[in-house]
N, C-alpha and C. Protein backbone atom coordinates (compact mmCIF):
# COMPACT_ATOMS: atom_id res chain seq x y z
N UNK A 1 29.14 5.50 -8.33
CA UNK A 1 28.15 5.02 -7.37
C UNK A 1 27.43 3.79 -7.89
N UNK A 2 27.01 3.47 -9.12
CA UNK A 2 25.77 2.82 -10.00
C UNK A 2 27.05 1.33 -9.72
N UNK A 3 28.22 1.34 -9.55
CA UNK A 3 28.91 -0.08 -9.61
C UNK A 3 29.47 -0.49 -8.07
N UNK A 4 29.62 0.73 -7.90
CA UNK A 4 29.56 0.39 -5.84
C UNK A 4 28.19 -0.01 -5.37
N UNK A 5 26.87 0.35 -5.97
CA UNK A 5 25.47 -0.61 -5.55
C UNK A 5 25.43 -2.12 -6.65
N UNK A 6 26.36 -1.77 -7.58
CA UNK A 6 26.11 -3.21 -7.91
C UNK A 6 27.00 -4.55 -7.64
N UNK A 7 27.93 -4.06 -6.72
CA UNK A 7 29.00 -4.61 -5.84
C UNK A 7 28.37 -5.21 -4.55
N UNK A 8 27.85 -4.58 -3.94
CA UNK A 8 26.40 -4.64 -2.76
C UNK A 8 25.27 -5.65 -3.04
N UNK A 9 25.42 -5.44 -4.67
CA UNK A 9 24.01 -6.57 -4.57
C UNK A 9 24.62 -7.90 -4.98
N UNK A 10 25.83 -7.92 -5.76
CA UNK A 10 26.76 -8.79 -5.78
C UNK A 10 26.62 -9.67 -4.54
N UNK A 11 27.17 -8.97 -3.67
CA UNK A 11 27.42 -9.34 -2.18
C UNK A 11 26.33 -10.41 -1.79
N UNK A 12 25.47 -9.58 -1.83
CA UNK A 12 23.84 -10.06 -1.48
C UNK A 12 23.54 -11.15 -2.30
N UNK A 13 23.70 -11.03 -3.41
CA UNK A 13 23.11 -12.66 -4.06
C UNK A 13 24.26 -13.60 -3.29
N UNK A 14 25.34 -13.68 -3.08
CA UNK A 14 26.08 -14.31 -2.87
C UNK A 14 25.91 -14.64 -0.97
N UNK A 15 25.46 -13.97 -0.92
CA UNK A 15 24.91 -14.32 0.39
C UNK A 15 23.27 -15.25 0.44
N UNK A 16 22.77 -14.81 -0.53
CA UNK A 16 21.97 -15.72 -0.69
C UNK A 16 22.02 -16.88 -1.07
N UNK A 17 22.94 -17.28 -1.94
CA UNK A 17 23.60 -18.70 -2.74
C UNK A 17 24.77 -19.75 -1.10
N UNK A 18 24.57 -18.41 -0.04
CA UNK A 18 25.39 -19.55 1.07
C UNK A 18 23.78 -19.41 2.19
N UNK A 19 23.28 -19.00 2.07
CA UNK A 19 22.01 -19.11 2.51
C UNK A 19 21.48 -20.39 2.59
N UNK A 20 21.04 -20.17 0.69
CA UNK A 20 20.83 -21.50 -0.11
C UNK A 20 21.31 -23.10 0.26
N UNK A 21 22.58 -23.04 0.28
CA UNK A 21 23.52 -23.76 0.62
C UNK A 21 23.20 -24.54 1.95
N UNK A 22 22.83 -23.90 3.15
CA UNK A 22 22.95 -24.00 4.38
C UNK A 22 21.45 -24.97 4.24
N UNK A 23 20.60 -24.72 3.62
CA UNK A 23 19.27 -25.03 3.63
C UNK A 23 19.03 -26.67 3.35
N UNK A 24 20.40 -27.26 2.37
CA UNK A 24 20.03 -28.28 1.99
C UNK A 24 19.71 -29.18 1.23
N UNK A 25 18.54 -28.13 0.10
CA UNK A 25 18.21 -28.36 -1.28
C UNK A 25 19.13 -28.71 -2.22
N UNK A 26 18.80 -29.54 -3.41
CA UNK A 26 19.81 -29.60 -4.60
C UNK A 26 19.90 -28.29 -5.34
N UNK A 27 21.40 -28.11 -6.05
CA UNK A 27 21.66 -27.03 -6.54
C UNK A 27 20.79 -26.65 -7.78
N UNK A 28 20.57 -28.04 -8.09
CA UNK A 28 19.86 -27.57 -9.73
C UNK A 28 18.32 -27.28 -9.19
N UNK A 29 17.54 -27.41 -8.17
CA UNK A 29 16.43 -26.72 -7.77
C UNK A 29 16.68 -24.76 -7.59
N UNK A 30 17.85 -24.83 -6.66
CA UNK A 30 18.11 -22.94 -6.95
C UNK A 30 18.32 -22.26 -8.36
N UNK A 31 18.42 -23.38 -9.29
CA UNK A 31 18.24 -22.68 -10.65
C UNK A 31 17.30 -22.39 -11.32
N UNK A 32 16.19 -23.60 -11.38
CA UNK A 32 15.32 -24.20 -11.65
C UNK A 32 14.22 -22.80 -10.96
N UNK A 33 14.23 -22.51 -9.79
CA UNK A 33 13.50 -21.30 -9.38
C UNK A 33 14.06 -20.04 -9.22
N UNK A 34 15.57 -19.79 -9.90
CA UNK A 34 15.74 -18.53 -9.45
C UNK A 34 15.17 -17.30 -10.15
N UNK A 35 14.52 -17.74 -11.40
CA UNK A 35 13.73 -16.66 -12.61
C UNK A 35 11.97 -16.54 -12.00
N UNK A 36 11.62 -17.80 -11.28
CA UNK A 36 10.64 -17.22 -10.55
C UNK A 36 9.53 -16.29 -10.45
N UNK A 37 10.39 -15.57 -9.26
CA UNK A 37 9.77 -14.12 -9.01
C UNK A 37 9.38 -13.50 -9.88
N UNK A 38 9.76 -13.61 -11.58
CA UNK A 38 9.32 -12.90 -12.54
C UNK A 38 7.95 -12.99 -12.80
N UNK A 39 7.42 -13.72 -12.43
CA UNK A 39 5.95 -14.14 -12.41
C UNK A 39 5.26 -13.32 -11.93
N UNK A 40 5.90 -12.13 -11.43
CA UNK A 40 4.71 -10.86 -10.92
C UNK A 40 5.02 -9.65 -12.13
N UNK A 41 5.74 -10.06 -12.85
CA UNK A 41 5.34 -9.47 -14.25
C UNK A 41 4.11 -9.19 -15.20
N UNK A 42 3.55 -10.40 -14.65
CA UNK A 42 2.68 -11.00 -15.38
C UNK A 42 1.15 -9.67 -15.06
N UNK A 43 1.59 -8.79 -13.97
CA UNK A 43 0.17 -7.96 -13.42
C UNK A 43 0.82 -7.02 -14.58
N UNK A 44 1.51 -6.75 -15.29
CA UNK A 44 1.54 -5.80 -16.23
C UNK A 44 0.33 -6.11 -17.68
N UNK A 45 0.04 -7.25 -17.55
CA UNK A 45 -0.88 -7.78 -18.59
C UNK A 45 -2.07 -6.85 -17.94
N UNK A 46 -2.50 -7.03 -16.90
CA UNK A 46 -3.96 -5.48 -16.11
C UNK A 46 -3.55 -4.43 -16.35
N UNK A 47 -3.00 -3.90 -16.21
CA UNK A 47 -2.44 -1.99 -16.80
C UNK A 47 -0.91 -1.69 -15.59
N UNK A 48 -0.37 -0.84 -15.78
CA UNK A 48 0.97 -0.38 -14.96
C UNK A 48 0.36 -0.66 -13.35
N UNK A 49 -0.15 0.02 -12.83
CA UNK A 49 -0.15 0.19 -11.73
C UNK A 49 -0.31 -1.42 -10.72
N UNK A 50 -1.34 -2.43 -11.64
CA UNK A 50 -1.38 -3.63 -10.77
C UNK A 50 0.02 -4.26 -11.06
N UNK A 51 0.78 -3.93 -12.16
CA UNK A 51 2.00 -4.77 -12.57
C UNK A 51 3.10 -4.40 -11.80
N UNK A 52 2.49 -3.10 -11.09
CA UNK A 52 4.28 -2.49 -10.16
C UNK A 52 3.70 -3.07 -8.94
N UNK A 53 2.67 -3.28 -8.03
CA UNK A 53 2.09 -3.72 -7.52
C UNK A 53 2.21 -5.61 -7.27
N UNK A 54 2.01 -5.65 -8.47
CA UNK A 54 2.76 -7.38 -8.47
C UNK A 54 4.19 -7.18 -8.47
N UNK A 55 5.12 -6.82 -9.36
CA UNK A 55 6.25 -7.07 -9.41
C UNK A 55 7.28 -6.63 -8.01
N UNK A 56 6.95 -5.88 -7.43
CA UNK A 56 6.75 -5.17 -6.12
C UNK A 56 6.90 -6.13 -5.21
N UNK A 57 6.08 -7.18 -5.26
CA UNK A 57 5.56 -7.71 -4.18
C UNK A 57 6.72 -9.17 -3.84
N UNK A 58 7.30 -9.27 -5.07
CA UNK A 58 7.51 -10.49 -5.63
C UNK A 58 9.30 -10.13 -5.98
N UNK A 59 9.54 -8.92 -5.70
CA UNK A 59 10.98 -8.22 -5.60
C UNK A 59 11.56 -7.43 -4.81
N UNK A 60 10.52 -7.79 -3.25
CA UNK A 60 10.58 -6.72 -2.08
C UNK A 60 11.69 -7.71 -1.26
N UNK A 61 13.00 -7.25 -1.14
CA UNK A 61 14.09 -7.76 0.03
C UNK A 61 13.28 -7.96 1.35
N UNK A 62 12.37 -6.97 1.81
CA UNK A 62 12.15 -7.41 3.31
C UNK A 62 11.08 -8.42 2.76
N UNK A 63 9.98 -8.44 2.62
CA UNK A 63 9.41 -9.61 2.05
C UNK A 63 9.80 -10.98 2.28
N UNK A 64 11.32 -11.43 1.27
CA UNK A 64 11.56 -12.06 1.23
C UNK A 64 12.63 -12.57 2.70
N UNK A 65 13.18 -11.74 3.05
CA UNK A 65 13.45 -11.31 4.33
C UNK A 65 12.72 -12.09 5.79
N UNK A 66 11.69 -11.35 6.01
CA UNK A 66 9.99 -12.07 6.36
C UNK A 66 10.02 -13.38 6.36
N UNK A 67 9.64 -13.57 4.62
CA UNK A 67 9.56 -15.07 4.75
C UNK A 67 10.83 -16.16 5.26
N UNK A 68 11.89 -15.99 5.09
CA UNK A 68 13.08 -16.69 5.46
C UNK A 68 12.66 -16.85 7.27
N UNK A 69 12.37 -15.49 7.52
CA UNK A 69 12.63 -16.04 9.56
C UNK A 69 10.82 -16.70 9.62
N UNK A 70 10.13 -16.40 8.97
CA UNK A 70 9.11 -16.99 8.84
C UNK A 70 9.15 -18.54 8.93
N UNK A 71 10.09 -18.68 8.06
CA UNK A 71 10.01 -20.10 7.93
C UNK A 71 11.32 -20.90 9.14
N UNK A 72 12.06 -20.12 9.80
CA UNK A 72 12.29 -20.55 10.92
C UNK A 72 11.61 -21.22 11.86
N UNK A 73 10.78 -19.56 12.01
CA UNK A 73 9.72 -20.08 13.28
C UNK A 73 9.15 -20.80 12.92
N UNK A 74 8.38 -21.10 11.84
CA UNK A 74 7.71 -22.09 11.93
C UNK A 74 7.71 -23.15 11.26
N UNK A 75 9.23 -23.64 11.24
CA UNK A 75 10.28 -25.01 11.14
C UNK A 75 9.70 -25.55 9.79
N UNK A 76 9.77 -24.81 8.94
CA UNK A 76 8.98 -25.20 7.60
C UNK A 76 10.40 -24.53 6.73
N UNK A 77 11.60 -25.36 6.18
CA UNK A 77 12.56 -25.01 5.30
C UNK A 77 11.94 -24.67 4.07
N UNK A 78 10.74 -25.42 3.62
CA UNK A 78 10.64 -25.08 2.43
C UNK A 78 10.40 -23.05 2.00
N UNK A 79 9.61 -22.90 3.57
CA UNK A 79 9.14 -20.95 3.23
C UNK A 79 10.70 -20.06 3.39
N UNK A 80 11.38 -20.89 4.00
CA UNK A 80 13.03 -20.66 3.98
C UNK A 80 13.52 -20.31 2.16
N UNK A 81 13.68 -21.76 2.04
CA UNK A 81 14.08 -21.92 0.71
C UNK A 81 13.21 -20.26 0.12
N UNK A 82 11.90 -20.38 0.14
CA UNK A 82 10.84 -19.36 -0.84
C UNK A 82 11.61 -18.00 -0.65
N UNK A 83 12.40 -17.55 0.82
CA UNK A 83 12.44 -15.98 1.21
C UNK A 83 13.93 -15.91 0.74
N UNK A 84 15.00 -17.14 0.33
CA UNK A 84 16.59 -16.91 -0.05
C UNK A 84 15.92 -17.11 -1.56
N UNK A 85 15.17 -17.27 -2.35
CA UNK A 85 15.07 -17.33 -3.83
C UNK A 85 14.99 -15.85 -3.98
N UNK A 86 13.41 -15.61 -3.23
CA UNK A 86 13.17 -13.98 -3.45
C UNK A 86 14.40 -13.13 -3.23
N UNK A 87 15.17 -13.59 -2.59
CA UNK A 87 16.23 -11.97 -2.11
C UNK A 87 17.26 -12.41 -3.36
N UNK A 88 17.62 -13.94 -3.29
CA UNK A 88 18.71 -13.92 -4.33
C UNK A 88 18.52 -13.34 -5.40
N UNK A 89 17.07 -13.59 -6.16
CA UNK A 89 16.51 -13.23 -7.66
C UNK A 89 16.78 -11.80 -7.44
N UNK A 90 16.20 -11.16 -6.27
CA UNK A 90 15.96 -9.32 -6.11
C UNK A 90 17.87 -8.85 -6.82
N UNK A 91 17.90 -9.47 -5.31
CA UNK A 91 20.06 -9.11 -5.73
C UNK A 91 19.95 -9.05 -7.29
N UNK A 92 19.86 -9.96 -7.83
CA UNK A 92 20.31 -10.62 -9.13
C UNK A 92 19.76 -9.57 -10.34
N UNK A 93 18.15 -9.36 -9.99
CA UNK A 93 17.83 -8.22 -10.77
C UNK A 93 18.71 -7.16 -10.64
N UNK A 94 18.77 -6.78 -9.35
CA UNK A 94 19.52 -5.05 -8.81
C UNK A 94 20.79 -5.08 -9.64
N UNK A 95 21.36 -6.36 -9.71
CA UNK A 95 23.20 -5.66 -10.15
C UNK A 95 22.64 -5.52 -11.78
N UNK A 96 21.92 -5.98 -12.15
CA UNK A 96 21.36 -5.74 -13.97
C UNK A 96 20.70 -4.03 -14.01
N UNK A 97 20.14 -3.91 -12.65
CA UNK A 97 19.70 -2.73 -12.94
C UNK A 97 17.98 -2.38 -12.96
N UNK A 98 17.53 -3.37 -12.39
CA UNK A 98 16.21 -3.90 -12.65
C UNK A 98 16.12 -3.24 -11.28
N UNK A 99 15.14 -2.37 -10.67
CA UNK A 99 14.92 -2.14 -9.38
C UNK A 99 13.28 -2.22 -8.92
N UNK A 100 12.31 -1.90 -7.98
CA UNK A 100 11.29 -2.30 -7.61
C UNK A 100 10.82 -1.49 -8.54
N UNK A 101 9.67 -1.13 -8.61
CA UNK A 101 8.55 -0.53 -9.94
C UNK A 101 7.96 1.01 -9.53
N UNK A 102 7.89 1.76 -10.10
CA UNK A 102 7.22 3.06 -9.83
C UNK A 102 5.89 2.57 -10.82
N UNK A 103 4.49 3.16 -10.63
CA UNK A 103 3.67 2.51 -11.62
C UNK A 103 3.19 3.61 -12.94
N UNK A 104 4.14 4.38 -13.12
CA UNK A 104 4.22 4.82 -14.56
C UNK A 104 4.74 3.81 -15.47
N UNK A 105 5.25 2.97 -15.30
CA UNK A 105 5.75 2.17 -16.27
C UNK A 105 6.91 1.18 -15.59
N UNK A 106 7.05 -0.12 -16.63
CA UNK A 106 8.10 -0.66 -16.06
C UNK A 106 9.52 -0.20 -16.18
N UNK A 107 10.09 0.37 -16.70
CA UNK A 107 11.19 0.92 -16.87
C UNK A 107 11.68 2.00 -15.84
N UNK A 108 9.85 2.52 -15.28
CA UNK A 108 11.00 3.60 -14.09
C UNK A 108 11.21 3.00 -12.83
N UNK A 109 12.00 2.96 -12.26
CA UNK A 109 12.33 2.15 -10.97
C UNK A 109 13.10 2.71 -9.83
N UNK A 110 13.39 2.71 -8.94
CA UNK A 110 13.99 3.36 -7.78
C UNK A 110 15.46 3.36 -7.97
N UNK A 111 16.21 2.48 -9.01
CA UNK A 111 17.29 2.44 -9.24
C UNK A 111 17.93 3.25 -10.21
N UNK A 112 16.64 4.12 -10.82
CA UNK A 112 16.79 5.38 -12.00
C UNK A 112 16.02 3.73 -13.09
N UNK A 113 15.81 5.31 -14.26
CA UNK A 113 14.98 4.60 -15.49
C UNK A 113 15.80 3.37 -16.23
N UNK A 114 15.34 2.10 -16.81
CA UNK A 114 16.12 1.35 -17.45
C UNK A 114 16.37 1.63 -18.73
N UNK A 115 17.67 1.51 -19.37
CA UNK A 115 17.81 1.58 -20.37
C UNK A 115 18.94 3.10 -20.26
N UNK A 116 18.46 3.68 -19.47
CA UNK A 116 19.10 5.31 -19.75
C UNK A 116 20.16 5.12 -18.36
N UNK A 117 21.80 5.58 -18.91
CA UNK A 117 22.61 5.51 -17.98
C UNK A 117 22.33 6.62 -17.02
N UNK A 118 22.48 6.00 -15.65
CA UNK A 118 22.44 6.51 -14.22
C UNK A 118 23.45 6.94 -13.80
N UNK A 119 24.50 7.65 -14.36
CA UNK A 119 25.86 8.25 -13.33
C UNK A 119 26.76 6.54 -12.85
């Protein structure tokens, strides 16, 4: 199962990278921001709970989702560009194994605990 979801998110970044594509931007800008989102790491410096809370926020598919038709409607590519970074980075975490945050800690995640094999 743990390589059939990481086949899926495969998929998904790669759908995000023709996303990307469609948008316009230079390639070396989708690099340049695809580590990003890690920046809601940074609420782990306040204690667990604001850090799953940030990281959460900043690794949520619909979110980024949101912002992409967001930035349709309101003919602004750049909030485009912002909602295909977020989903690509999310994908990108998921096939590593990195999943949204439970706020016991960063390691437990919806994708099972990191570090400890998941089936």
């Amino acid at each position: 199962m743990r390589n059939l979801l990481r086949l899926e998110e495969l998929a998904m970044f790669a759908l995000g990278l023709f996303m990307y594509g469609l948008l316009g931007y230079p390639w070396w800008l989708f690099f340049v921001l695809l580590l990003t989102p890690d920046i809601g790491m940074l609420g782990y410096l306040v204690n667990e709970k604001v850090g799953a809370i940030a990281y959460n926020l900043f690794h949520h598919k619909g979110i980024a989702i949101l912002l992409y038709f967001l930035g349709i409607y309101l003919s602004m590519p750049v909030v485009q560009m912002i909602g295909v970074i977020l989903f690509a980075h999310a994908s990108m975490d998921r096939i590593f194994g990195y999943g949204l945050k439970y706020e016991k800690g960063f390691k437990y995640t919806h994708l099972g605990e990191i570090g400890k094999r998941n089936g």
